[in-house]
N, C-alpha and C. Protein backbone atom coordinates (compact mmCIF):
# COMPACT_ATOMS: atom_id res chain seq x y z
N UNK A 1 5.43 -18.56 6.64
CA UNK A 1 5.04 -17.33 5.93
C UNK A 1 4.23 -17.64 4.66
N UNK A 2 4.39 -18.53 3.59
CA UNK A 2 3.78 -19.02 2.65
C UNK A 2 2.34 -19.73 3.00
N UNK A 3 2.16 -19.80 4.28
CA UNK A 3 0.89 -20.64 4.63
C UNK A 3 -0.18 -19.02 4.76
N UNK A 4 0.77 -18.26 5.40
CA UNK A 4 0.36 -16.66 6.01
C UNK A 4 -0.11 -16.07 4.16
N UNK A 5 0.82 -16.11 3.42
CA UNK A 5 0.32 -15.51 2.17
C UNK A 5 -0.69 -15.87 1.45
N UNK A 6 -1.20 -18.01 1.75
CA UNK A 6 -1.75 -18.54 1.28
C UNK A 6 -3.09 -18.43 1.81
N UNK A 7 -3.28 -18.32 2.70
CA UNK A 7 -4.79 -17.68 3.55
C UNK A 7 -5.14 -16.38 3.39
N UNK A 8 -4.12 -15.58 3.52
CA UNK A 8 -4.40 -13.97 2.80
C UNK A 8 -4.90 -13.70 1.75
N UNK A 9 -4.54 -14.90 0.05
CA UNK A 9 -5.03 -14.90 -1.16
C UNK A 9 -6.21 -15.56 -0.83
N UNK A 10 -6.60 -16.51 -0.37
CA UNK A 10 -7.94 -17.49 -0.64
C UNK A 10 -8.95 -16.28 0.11
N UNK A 11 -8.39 -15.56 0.97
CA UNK A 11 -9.73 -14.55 2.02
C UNK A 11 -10.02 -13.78 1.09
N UNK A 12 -8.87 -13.07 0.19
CA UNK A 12 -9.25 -11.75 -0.84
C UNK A 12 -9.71 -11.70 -1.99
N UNK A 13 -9.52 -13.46 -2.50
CA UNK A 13 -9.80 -13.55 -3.87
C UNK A 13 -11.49 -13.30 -4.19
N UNK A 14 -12.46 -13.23 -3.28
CA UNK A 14 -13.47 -13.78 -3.39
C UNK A 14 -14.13 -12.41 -3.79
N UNK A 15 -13.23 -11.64 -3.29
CA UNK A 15 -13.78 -9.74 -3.63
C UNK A 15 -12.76 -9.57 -4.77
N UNK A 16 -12.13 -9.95 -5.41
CA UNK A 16 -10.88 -9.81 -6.47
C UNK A 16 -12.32 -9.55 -7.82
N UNK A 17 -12.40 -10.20 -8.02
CA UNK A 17 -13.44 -10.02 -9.02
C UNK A 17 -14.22 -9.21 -9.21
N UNK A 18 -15.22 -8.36 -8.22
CA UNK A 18 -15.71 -7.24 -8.08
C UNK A 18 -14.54 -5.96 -9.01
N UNK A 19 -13.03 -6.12 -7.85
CA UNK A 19 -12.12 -5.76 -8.39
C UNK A 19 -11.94 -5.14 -9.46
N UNK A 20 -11.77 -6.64 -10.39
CA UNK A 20 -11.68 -6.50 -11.97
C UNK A 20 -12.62 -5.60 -12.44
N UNK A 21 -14.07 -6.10 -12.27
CA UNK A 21 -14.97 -5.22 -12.73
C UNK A 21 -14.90 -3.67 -12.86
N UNK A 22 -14.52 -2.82 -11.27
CA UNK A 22 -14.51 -1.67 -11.34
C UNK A 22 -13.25 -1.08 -11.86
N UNK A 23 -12.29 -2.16 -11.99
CA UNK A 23 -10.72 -1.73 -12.84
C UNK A 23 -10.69 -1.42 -13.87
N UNK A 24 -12.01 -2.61 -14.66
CA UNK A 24 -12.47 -2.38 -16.17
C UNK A 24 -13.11 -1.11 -16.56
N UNK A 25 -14.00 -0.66 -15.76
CA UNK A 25 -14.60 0.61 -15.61
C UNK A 25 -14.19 1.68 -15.84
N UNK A 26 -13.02 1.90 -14.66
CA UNK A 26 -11.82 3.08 -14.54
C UNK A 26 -10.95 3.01 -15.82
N UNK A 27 -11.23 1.47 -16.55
CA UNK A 27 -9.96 1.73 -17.83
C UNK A 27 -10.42 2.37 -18.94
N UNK A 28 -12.06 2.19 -18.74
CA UNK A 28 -12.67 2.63 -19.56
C UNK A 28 -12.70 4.33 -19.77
N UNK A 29 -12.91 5.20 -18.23
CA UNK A 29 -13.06 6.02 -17.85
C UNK A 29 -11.58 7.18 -18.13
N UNK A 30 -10.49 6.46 -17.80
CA UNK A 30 -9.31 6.74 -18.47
C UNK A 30 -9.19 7.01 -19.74
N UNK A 31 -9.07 5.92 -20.73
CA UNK A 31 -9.50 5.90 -22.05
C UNK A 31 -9.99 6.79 -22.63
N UNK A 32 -11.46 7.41 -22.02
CA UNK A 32 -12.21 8.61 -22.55
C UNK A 32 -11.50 9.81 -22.06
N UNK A 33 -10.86 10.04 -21.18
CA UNK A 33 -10.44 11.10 -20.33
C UNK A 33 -8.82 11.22 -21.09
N UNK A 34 -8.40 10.33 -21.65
CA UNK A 34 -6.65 10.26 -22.21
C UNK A 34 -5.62 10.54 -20.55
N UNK A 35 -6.16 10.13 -19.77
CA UNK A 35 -5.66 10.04 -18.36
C UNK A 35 -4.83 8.15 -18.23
N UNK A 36 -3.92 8.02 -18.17
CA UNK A 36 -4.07 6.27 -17.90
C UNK A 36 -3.15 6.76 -16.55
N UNK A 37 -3.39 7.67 -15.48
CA UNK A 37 -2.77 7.86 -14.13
C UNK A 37 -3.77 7.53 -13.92
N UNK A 38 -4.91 8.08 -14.05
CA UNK A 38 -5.77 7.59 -13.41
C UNK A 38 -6.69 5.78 -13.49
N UNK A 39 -6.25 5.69 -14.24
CA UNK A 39 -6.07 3.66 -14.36
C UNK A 39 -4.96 3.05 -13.21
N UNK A 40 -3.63 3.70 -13.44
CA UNK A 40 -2.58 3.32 -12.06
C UNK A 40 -3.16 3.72 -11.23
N UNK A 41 -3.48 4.89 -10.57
CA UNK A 41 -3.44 5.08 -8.75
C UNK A 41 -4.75 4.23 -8.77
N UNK A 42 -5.71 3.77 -9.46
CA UNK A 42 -6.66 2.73 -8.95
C UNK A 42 -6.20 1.26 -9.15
N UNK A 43 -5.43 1.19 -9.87
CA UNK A 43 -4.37 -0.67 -9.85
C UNK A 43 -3.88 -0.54 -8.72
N UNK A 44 -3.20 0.35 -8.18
CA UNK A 44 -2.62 0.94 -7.01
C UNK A 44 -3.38 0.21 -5.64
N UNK A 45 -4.19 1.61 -5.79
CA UNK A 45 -5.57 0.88 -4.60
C UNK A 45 -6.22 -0.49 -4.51
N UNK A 46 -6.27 -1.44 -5.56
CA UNK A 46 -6.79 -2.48 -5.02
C UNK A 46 -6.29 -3.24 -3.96
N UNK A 47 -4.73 -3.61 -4.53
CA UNK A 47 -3.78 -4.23 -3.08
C UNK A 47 -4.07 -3.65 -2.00
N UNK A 48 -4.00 -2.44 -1.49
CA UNK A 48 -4.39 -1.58 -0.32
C UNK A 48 -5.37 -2.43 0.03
N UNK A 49 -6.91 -1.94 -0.38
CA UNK A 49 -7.96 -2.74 0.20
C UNK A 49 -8.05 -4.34 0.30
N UNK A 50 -6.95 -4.82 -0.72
CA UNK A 50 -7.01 -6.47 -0.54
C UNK A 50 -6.64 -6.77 0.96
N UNK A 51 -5.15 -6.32 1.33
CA UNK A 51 -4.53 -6.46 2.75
C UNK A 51 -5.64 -5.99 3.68
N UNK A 52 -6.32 -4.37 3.19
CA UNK A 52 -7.11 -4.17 4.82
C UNK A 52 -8.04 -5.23 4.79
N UNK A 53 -8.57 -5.93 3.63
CA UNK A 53 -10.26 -6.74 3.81
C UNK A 53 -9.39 -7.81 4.64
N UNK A 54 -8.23 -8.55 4.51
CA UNK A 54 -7.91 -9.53 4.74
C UNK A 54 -7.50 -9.07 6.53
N UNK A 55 -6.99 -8.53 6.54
CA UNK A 55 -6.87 -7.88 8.05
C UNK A 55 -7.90 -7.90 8.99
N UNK A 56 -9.62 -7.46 8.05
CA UNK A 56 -10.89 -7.63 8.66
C UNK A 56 -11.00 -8.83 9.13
N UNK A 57 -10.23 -9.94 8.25
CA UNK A 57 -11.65 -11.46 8.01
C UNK A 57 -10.96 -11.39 9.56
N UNK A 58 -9.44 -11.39 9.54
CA UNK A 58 -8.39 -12.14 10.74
C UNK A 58 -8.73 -11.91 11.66
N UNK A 59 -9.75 -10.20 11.79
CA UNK A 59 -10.13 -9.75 13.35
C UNK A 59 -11.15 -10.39 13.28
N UNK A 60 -12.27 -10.25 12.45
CA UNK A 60 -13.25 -11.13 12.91
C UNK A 60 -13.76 -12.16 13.16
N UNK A 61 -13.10 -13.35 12.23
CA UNK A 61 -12.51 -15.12 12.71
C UNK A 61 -11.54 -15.78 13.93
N UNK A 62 -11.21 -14.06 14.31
CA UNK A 62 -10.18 -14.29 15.65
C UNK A 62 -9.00 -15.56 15.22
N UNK A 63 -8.70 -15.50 14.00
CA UNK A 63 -7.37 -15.91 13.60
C UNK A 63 -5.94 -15.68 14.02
N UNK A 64 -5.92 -14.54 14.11
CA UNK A 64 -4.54 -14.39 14.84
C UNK A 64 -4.39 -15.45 16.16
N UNK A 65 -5.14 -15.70 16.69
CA UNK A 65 -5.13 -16.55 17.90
C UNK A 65 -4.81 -18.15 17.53
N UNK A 66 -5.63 -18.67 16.40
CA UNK A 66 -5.16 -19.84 15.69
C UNK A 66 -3.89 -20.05 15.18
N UNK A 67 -3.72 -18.96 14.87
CA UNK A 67 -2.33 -18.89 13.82
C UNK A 67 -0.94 -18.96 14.94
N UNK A 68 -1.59 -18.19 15.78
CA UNK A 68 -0.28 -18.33 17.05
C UNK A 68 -0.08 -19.36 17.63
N UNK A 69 -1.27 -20.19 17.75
CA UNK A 69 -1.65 -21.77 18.43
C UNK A 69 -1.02 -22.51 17.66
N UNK A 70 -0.87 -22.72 16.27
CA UNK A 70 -0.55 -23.32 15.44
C UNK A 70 1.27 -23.44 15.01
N UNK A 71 2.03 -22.51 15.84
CA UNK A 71 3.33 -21.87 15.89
C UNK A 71 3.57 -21.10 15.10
N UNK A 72 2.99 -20.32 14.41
CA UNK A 72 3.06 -19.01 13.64
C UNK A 72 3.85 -17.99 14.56
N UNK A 73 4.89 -17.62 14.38
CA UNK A 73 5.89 -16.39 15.15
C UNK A 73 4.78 -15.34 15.19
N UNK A 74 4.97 -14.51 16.27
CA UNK A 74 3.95 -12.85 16.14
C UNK A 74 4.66 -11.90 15.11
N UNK A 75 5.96 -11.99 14.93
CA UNK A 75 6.85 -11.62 13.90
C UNK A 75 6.13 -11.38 12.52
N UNK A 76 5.93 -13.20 12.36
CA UNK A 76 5.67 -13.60 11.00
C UNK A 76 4.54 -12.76 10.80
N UNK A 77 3.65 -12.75 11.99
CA UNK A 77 1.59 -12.46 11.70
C UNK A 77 2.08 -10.84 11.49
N UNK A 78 3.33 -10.19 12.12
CA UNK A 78 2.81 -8.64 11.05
C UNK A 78 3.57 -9.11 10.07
N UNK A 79 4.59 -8.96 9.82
CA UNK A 79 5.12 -8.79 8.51
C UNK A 79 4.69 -9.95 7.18
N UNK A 80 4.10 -10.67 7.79
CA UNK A 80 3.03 -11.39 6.88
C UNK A 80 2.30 -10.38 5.60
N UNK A 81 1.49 -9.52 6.61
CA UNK A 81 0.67 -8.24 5.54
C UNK A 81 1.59 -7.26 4.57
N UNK A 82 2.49 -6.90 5.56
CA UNK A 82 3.44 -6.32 4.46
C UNK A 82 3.83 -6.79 2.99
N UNK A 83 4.16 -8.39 3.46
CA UNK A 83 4.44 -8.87 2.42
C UNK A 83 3.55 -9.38 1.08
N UNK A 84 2.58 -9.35 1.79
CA UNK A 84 1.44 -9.85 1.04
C UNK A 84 1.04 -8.63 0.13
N UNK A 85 1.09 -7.34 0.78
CA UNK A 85 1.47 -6.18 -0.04
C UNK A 85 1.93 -6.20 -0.91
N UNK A 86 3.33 -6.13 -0.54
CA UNK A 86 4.56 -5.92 -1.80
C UNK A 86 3.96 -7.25 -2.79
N UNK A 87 3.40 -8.52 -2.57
CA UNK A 87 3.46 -8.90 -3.58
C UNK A 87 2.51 -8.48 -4.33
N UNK A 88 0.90 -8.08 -3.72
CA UNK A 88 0.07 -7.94 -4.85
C UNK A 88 0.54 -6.47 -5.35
N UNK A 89 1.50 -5.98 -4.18
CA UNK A 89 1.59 -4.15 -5.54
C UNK A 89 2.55 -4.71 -6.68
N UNK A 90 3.37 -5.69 -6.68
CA UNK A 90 4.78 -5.39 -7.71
C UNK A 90 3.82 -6.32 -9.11
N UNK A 91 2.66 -7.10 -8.26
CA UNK A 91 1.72 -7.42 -10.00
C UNK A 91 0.88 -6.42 -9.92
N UNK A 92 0.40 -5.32 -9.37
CA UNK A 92 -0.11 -4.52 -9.72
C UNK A 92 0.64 -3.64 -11.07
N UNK A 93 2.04 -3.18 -10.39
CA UNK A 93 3.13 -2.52 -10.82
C UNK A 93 3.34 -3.38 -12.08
N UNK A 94 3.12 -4.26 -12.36
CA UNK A 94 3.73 -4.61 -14.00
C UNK A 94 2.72 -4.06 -14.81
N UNK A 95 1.38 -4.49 -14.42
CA UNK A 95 0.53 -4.29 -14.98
C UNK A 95 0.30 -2.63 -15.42
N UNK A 96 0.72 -1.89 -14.15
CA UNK A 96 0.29 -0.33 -14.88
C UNK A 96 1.62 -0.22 -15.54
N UNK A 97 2.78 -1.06 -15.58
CA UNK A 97 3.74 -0.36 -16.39
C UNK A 97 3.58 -0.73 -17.98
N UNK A 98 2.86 -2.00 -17.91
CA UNK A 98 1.91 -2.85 -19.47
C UNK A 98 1.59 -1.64 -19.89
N UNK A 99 0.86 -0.80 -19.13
CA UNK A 99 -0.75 -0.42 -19.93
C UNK A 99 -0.05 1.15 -20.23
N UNK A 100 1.18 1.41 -18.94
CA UNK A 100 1.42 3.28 -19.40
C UNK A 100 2.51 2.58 -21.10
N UNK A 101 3.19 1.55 -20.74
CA UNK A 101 3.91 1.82 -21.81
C UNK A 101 3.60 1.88 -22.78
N UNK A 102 2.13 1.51 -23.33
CA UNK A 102 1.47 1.64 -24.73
C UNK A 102 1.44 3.21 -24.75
N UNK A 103 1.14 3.90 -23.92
CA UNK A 103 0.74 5.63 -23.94
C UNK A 103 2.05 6.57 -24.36
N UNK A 104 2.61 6.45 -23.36
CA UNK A 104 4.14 7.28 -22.55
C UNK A 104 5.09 6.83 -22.73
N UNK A 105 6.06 7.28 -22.81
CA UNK A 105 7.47 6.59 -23.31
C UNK A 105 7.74 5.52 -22.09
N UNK A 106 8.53 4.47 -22.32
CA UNK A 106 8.91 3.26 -21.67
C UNK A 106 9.80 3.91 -20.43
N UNK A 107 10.27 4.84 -20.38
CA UNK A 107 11.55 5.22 -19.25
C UNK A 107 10.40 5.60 -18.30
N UNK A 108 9.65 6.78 -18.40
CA UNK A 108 8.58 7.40 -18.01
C UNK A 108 7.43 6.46 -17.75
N UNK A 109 6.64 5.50 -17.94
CA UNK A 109 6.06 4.77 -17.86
C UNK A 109 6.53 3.48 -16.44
N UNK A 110 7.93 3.30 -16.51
CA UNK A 110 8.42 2.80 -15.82
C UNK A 110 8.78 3.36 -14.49
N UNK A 111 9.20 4.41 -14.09
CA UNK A 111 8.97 5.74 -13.33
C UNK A 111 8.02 5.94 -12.62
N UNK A 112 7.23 6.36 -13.43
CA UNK A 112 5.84 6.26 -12.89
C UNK A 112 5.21 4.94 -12.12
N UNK A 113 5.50 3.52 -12.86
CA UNK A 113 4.57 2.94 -11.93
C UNK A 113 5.16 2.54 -10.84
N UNK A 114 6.76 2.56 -10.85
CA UNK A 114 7.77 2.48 -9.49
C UNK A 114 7.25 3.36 -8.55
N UNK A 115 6.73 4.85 -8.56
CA UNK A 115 6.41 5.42 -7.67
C UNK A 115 5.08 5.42 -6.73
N UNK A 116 4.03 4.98 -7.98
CA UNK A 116 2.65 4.88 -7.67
C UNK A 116 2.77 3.14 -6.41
N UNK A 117 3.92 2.20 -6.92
CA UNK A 117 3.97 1.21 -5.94
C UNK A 117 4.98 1.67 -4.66
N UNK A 118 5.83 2.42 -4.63
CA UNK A 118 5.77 3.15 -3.29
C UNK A 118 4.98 3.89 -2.56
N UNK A 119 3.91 4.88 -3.17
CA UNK A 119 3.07 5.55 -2.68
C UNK A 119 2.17 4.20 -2.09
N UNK A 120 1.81 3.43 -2.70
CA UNK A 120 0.92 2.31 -2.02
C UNK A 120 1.57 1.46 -0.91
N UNK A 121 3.09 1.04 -1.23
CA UNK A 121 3.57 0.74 -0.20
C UNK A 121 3.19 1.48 1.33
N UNK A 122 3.39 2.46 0.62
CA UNK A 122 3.56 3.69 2.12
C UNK A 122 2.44 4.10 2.38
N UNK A 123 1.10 3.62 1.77
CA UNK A 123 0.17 4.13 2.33
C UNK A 123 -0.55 3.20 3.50
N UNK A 124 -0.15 1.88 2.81
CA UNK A 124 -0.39 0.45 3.52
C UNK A 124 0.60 0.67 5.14
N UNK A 125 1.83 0.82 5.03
CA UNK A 125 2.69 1.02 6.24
C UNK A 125 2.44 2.38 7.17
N UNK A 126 0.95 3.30 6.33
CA UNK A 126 0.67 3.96 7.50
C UNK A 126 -0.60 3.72 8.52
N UNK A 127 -1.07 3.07 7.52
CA UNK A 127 -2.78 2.25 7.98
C UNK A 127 -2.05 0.95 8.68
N UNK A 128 -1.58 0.03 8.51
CA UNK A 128 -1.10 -1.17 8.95
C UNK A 128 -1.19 -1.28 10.67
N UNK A 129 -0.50 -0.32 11.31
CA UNK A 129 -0.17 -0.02 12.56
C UNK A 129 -1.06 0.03 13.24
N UNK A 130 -1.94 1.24 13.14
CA UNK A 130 -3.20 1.39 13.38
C UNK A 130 -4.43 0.20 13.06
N UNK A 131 -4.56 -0.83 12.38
CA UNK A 131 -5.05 -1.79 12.39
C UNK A 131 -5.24 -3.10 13.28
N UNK A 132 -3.25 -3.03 13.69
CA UNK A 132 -3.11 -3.80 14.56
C UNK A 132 -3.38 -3.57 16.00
N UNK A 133 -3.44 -2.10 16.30
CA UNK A 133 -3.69 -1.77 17.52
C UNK A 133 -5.12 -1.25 17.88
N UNK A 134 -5.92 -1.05 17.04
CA UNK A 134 -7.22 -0.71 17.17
C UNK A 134 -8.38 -1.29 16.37
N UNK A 135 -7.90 -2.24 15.21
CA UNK A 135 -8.36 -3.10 14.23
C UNK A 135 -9.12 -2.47 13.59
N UNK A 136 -9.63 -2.92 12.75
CA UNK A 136 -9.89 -2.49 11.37
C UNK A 136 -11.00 -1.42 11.64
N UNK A 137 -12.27 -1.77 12.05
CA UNK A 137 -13.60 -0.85 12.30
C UNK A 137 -12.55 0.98 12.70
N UNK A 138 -11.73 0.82 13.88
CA UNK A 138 -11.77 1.79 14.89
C UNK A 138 -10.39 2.60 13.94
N UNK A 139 -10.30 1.75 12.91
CA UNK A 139 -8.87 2.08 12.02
C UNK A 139 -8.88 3.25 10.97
N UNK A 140 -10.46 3.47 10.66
CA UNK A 140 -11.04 4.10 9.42
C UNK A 140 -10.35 5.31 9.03
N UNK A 141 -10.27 5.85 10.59
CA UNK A 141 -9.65 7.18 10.38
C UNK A 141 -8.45 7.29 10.15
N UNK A 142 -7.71 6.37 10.89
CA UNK A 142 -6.04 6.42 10.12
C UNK A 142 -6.42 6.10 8.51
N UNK A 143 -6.52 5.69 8.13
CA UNK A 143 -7.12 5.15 6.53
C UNK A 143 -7.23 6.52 5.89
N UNK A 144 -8.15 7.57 6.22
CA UNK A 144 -8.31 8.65 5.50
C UNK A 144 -7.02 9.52 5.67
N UNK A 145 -6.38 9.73 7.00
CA UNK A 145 -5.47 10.52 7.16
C UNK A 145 -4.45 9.94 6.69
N UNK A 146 -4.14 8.85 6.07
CA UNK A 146 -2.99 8.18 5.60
C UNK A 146 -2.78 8.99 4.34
N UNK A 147 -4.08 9.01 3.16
CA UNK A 147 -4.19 9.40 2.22
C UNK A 147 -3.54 11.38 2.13
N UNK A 148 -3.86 11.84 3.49
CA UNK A 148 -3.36 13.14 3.31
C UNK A 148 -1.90 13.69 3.73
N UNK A 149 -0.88 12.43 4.69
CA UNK A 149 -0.04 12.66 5.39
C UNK A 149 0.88 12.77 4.17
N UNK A 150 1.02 12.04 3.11
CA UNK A 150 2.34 12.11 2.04
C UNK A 150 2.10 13.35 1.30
N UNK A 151 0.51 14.04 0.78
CA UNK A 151 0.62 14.93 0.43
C UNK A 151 0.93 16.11 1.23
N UNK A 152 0.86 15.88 2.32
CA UNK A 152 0.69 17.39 3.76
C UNK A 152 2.45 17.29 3.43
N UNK A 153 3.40 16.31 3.91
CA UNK A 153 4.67 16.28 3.54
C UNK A 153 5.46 16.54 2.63
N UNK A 154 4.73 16.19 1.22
CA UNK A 154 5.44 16.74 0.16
C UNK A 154 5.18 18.71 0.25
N UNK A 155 4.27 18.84 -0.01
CA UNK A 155 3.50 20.04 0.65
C UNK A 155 4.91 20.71 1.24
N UNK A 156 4.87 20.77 2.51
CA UNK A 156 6.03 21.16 3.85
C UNK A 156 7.19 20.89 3.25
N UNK A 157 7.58 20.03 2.41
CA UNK A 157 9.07 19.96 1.63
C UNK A 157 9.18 20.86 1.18
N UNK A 158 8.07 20.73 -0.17
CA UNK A 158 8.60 21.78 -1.11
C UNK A 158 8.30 23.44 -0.73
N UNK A 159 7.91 24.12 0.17
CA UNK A 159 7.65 24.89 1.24
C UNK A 159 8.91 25.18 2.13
N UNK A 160 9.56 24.32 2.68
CA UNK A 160 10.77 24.47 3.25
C UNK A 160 11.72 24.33 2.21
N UNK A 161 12.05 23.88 1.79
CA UNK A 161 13.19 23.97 0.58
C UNK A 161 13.20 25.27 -0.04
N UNK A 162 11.90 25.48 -0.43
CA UNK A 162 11.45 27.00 -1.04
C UNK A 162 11.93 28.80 -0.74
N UNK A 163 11.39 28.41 0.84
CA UNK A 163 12.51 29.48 1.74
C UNK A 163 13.50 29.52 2.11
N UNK A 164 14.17 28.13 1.75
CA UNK A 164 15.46 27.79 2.14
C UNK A 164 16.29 28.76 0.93
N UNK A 165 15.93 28.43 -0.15
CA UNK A 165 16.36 29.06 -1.43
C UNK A 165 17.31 27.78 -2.17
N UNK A 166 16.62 26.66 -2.01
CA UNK A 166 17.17 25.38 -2.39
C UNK A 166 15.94 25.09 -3.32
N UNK A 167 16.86 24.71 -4.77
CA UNK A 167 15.75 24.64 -6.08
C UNK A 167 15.18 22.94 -5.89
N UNK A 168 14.56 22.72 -6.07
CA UNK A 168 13.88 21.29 -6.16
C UNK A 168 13.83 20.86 -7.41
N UNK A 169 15.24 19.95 -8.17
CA UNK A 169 14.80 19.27 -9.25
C UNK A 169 14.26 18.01 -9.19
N UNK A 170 13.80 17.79 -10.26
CA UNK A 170 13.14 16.29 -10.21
C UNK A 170 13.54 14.93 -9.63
N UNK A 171 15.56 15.20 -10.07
CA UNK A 171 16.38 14.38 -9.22
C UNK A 171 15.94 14.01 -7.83
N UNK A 172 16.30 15.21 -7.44
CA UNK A 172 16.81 15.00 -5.87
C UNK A 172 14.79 14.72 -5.41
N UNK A 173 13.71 15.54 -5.97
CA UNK A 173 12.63 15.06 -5.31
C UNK A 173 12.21 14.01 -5.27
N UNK A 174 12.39 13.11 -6.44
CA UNK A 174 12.34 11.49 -6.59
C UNK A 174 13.32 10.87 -5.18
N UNK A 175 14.93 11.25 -4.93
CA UNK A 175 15.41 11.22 -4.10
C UNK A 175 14.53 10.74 -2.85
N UNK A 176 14.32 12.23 -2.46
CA UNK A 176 13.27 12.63 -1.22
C UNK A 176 11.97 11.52 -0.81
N UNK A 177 11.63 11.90 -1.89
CA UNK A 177 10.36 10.71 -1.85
C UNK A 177 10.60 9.45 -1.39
N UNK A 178 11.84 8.69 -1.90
CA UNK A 178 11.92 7.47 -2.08
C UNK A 178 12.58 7.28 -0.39
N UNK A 179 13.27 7.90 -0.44
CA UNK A 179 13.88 7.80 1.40
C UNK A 179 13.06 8.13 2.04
N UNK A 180 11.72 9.23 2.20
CA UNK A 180 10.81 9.32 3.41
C UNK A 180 9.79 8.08 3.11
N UNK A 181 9.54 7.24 1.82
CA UNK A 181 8.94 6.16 1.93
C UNK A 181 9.58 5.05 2.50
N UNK A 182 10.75 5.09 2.10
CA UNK A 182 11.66 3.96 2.41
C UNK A 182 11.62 3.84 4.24
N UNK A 183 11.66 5.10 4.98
CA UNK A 183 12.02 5.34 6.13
C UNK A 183 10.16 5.03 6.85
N UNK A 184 9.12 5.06 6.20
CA UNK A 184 8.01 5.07 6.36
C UNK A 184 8.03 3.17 6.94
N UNK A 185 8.00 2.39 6.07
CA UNK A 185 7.80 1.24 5.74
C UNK A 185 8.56 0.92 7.08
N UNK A 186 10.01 1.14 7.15
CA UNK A 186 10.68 0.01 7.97
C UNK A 186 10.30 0.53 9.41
N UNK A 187 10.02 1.66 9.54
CA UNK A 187 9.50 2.22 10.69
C UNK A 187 8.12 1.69 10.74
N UNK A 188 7.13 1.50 10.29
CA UNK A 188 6.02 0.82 9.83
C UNK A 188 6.28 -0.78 10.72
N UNK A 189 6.82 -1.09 9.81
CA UNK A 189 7.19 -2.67 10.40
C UNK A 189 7.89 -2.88 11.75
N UNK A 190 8.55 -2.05 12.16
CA UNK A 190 8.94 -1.95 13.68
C UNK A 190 7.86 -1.53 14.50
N UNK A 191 6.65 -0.80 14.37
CA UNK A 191 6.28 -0.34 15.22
C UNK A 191 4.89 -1.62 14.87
N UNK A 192 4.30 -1.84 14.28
CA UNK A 192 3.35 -3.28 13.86
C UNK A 192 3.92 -4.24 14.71
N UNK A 193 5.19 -4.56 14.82
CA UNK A 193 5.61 -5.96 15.13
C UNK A 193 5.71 -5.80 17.15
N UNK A 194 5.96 -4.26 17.21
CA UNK A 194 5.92 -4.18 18.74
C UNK A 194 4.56 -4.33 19.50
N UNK A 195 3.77 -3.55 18.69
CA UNK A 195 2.26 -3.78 18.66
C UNK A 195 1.61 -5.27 18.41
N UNK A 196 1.83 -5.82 18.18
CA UNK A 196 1.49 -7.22 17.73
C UNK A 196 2.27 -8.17 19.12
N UNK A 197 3.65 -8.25 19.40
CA UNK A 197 4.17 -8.91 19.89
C UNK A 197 3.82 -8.80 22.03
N UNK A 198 3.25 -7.11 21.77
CA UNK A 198 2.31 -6.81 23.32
C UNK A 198 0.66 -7.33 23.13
N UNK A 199 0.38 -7.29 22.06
CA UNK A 199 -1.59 -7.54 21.97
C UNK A 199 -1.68 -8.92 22.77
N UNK A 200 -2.59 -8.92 23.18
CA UNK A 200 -3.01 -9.78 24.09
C UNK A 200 -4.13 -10.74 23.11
N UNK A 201 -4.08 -11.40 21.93
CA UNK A 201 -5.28 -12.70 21.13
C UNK A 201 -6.01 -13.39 22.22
């Protein structure tokens, strides 16, 4: 798995820098705006696109096939990306919790960037699937509809709860959130690894 993470960083680093650049931009853009959410959900997004670019090189170097030759488990080759995820979101996640805590109080700041790295988690574990089974080009569209499925859901929550005559505090919606992400991901990774373990390299 460390060899899997170690080829994932050397493929992404080379666009990492671009990265920085447009991060610097958005901090700038924040800054003027007194917005620093909008500095997180783009710290957010880079990991996202790091995993999909790296997902590209693998389809198009026909790596997965090496990597299996080489005794790499089909196991390891999905949950490889996942992980490679979680690690670049949780340095993403320090970093927007650095930059809110200068703004926003430290509890709130902290809050916040815990959620913005689940929302990325879960946006990655809805594109992921679809990558593996149709690869990256034919993937685009899961990619956009990923972006609308957590809002269409929160949406329909707070909508059903609504007519239910069940109040929605902040508690229990943090709650909510965190279990339909939580339930996103591992379902995510079950259905990647079945997909992966039938593909034919």
């Amino acid at each position: 798995m460390k060899a899997l993470l170690s080829k994932d960083w050397t493929v992404s680093k080379g666009l990492f820098k671009n990265y920085l650049m447009v991060m610097a931009l958005y901090a700038l853009i924040a800054y003027f705006n007194d917005n620093v959410f909008m500095f997180n959900g783009f710290c957010i997004m880079i990991p996202v696109m790091m995993v999909i670019n790296s997902a590209a090189y693998d389809e198009k170097a026909h790596m997965e096939k090496w990597m299996i030759a080489s005794g790499i488990t089909r196991i390891q080759l999905a949950l490889s990306k996942y992980l490679f995820a979680l690690v670049l979101l949780c340095a993403a996640t320090l970093l927007n919790f650095y930059i809110a805590a200068i703004v926003i109080d430290i509890v709130e700041a902290l809050a916040v960037s815990f959620l913005f790295c689940l929302v990325g988690m879960t946006y990655v574990s809805l594109v992921l699937p679809a990558v593996f089974y149709f690869g990256t080009e034919k993937a685009r569209i899961s990619m956009m509809v990923g972006f609308l499925i957590p809002f269409g859901i929160g949406v329909g929550i707070t909508y059903l709860f609504g007519s239910l005559g069940i109040q929605l505090n902040e508690l229990l919606l943090l709650v909510l959130v965190i279990c339909f992400c939580l339930i996103v991901i591992v379902a995510s990774m079950m259905i990647s690894v079945r997909i992966v373990e039938k593909k034919d390299y």
